[in-house]
Protein backbone atom coordinates (compact mmCIF):
# COMPACT_ATOMS: atom_id res chain seq x y z
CA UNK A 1 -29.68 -8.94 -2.08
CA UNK A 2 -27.84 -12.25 -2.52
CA UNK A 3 -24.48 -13.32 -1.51
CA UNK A 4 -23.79 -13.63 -5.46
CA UNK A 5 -25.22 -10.30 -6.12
CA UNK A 6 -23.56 -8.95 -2.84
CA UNK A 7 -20.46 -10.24 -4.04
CA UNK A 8 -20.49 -9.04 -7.38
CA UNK A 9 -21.70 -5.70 -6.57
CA UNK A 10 -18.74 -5.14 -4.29
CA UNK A 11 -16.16 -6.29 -6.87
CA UNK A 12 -17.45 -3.75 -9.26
CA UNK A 13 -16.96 -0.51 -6.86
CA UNK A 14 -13.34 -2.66 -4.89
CA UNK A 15 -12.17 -2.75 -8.77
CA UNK A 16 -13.06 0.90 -9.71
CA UNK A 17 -11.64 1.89 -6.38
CA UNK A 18 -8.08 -0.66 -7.27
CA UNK A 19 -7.24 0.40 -10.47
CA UNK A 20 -7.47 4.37 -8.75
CA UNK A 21 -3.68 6.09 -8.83
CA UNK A 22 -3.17 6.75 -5.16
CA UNK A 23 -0.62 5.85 -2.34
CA UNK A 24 -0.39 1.76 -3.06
CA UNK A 25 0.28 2.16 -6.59
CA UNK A 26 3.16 4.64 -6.22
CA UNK A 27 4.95 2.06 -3.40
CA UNK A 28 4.08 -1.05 -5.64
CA UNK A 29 5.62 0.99 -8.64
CA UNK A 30 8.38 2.19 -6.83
CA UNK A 31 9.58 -1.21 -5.15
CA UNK A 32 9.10 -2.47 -8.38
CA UNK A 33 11.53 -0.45 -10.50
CA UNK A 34 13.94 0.29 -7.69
CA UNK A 35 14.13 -2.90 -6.23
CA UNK A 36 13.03 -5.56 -8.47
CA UNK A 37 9.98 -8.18 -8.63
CA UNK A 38 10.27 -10.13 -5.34
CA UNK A 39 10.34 -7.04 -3.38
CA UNK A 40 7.47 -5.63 -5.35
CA UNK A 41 5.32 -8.61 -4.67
CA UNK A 42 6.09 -8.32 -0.90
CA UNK A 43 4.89 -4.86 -1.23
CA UNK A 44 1.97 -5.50 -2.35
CA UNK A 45 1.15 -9.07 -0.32
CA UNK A 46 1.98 -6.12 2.41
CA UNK A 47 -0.96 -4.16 1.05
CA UNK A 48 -3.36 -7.23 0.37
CA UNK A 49 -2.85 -8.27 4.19
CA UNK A 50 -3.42 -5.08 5.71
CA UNK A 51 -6.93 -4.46 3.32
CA UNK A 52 -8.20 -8.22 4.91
CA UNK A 53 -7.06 -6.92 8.34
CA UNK A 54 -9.48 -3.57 7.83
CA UNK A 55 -11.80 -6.22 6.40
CA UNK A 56 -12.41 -7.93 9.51
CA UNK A 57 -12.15 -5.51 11.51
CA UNK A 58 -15.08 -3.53 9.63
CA UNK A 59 -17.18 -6.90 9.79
CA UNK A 60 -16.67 -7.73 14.05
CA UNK A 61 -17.57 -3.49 14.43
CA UNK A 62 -13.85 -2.58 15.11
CA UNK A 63 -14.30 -0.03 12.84
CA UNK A 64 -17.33 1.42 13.84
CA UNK A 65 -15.37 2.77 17.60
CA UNK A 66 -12.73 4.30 14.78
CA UNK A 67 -15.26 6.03 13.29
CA UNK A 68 -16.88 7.24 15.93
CA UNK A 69 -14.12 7.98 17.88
CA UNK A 70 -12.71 11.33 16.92
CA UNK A 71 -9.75 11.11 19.35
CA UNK A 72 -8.82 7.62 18.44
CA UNK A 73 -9.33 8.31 14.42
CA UNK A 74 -7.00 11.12 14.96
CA UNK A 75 -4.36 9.23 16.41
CA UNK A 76 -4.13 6.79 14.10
CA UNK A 77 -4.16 9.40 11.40
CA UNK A 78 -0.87 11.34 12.67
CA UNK A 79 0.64 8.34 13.14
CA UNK A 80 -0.23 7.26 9.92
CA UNK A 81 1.01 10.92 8.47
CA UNK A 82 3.99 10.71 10.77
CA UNK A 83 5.12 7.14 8.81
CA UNK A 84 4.38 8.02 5.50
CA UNK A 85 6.42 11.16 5.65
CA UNK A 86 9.01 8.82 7.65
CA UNK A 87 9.46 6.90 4.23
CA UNK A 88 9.65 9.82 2.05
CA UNK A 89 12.20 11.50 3.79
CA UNK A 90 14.56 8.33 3.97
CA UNK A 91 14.01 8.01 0.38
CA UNK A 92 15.14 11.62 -0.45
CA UNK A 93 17.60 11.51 2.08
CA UNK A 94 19.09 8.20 0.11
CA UNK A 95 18.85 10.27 -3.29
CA UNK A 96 21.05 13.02 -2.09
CA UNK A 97 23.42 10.59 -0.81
CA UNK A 98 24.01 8.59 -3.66
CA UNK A 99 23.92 11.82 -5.89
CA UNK A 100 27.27 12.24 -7.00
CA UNK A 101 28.12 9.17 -6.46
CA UNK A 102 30.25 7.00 -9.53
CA UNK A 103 28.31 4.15 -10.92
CA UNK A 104 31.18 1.63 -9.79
CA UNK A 105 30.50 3.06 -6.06
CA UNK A 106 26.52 2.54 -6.37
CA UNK A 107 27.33 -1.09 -7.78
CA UNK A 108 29.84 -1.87 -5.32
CA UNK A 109 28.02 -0.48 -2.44
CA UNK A 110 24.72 -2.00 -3.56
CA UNK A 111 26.47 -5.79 -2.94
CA UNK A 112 28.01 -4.94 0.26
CA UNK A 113 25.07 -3.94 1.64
CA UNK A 114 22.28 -5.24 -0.10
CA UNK A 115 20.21 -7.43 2.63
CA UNK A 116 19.54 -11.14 2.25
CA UNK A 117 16.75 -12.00 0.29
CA UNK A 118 14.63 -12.96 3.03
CA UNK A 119 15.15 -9.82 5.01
CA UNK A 120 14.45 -7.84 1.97
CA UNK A 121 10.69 -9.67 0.95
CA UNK A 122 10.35 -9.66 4.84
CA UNK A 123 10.88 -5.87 4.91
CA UNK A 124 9.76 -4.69 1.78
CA UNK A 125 6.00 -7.02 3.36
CA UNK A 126 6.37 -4.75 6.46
CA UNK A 127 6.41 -1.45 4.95
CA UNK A 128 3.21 -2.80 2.77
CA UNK A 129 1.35 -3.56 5.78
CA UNK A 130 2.36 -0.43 8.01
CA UNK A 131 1.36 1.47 4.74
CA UNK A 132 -2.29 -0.33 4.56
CA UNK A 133 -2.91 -0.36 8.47
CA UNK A 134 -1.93 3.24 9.26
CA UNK A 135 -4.30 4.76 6.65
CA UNK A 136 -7.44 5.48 8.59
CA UNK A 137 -9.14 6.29 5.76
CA UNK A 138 -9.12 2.22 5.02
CA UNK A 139 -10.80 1.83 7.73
CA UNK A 140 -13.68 4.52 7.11
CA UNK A 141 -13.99 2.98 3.64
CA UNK A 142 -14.40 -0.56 4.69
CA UNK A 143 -16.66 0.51 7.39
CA UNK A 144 -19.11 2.47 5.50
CA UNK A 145 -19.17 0.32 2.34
CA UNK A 146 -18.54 -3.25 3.99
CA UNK A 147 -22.60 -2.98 5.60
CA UNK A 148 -23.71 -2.51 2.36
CA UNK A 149 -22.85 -5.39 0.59
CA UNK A 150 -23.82 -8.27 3.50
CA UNK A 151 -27.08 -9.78 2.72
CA UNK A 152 -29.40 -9.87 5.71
CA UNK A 153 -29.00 -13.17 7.65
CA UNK A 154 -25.44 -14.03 6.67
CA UNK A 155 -22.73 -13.99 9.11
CA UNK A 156 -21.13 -10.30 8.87
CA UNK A 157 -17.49 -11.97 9.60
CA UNK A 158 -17.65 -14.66 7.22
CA UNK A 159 -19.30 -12.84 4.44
CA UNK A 160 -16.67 -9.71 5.51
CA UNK A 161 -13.42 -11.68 5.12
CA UNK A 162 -14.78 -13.26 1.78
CA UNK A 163 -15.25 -9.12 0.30
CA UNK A 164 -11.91 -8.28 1.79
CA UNK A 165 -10.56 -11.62 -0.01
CA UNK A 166 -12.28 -10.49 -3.54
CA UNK A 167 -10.32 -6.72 -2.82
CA UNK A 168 -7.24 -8.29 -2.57
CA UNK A 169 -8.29 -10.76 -5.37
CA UNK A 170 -8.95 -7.81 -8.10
CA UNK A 171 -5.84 -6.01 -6.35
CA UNK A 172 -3.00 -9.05 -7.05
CA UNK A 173 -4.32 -8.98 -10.76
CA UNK A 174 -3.79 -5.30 -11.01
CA UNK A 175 -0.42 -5.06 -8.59
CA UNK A 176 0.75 -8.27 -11.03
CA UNK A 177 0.26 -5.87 -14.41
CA UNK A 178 2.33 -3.01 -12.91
CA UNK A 179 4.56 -5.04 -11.79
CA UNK A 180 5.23 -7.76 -14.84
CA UNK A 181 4.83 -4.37 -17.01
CA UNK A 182 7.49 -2.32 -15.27
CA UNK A 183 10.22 -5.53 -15.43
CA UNK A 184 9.91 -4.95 -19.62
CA UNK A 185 11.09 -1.78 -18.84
CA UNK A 186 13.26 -2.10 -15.95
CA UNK A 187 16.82 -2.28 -17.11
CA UNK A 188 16.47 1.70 -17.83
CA UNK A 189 14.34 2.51 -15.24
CA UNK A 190 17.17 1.36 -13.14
CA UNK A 191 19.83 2.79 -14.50
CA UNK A 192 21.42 5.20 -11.20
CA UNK A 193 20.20 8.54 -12.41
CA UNK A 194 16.59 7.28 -13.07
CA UNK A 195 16.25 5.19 -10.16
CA UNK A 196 17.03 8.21 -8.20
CA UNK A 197 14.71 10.66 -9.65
CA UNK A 198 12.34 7.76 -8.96
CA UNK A 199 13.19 7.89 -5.45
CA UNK A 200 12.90 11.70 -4.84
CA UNK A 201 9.83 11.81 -6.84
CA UNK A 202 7.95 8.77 -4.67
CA UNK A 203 9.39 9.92 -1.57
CA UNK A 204 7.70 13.92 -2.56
CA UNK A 205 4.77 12.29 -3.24
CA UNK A 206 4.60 9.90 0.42
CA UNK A 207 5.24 13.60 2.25
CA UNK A 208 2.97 14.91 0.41
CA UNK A 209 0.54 12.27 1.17
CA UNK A 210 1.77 12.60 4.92
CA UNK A 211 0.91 15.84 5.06
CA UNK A 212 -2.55 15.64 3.31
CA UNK A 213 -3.36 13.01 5.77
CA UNK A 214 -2.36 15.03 8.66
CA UNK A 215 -4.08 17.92 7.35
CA UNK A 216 -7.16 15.81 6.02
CA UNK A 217 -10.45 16.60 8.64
CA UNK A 218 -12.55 13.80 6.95
């Protein structure tokens, strides 16, 4: 196998596995109807960094000692369950809150509190990242898959950032759709009831997740 062909090969199955509904396309979606574009593109630049972190790490062998270490794997899964249901509760929490609430008191409360714009992209980049790095099941991926797809004789690290670069490559083009796609629609996504239903529903869906994860025994 070539670099070419590695490199092609991989984009093929990273692309399939992108363009898959899971866990990064309900935050991207979410941040992206809820909170606007910016914040949506932080979320996913979140995502992007934390797939080149598990990217490296899978080409230097970090992942290897998280795959063969049950004890370790299974920390970082609870703690990954543990944050992911973290989120959804604060976002159903925030629902029932503002439930009931007059459209004047959203609006007003929205400006008094609403965080300066580089807290927010800073934030809404955070929760990306702690999203992509707590998901053990990144690194499993990336460590059996990554092997697979560098050519003997190349450097792993080199030739396992530039894979983890093409992932992130194939998922700005596919985080940019949702996101462009969901602005044409926006203005009555975010009108107060819809944007909370959109709330509860994503924050059901990260406990669920949570809880799948910290049920999961793969």
């Amino acid at each position: 196998m070539t670099v070419s062909s590695a490199i092609v090969s991989f984009a093929v199955v990273a692309g399939m596995l992108t363009v898959m509904p899971g866990l990064d396309t309900a935050l991207v979606l979410r941040s992206a109807i809820t909170l606007g574009r910016r914040r949506a593109f932080a979320t996913a630049l979140g995502i992007l960094s934390g797939v080149l972190v598990w990217g490296v790490a899978a080409a230097v062998g970090a992942s290897a000692v998280l795959t063969a270490s049950r004890l370790l794997y299974d920390a970082l899964r609870v703690a990954g369950a543990a944050y992911l249901a973290w989120m959804g509760i604060g976002m159903i929490r925030q629902t029932l809150k503002e439930r009931g609430r007059p459209a004047s008191a959203d609006a007003a409360g929205d400006r008094a509190g609403a965080p300066t714009a580089e807290e927010t992209w800073a934030r809404s980049w955070a929760r990306g990242l702690g999203t992509s790095l707590l998901n053990p099941k990144n690194g499993v991926f990336y460590m059996a898959m990554l092997p697979q797809f560098i050519p003997a004789g190349a450097p792993h690290l080199l030739m396992g950032v530039v894979l983890a670069i093409v992932h992130d490559l194939e998922g700005l083009v596919w985080f940019s759709a949702l996101i462009f796609g969901t602005q044409l629609v926006r203005g009555w996504l975010n009108r107060g009831s819809v944007r909370r239903a959109i709330d509860a529903i994503t924050g059901t869906v990260l406990v669920g997740f949570g809880i799948k994860l910290a049920l999961g025994d793969s």
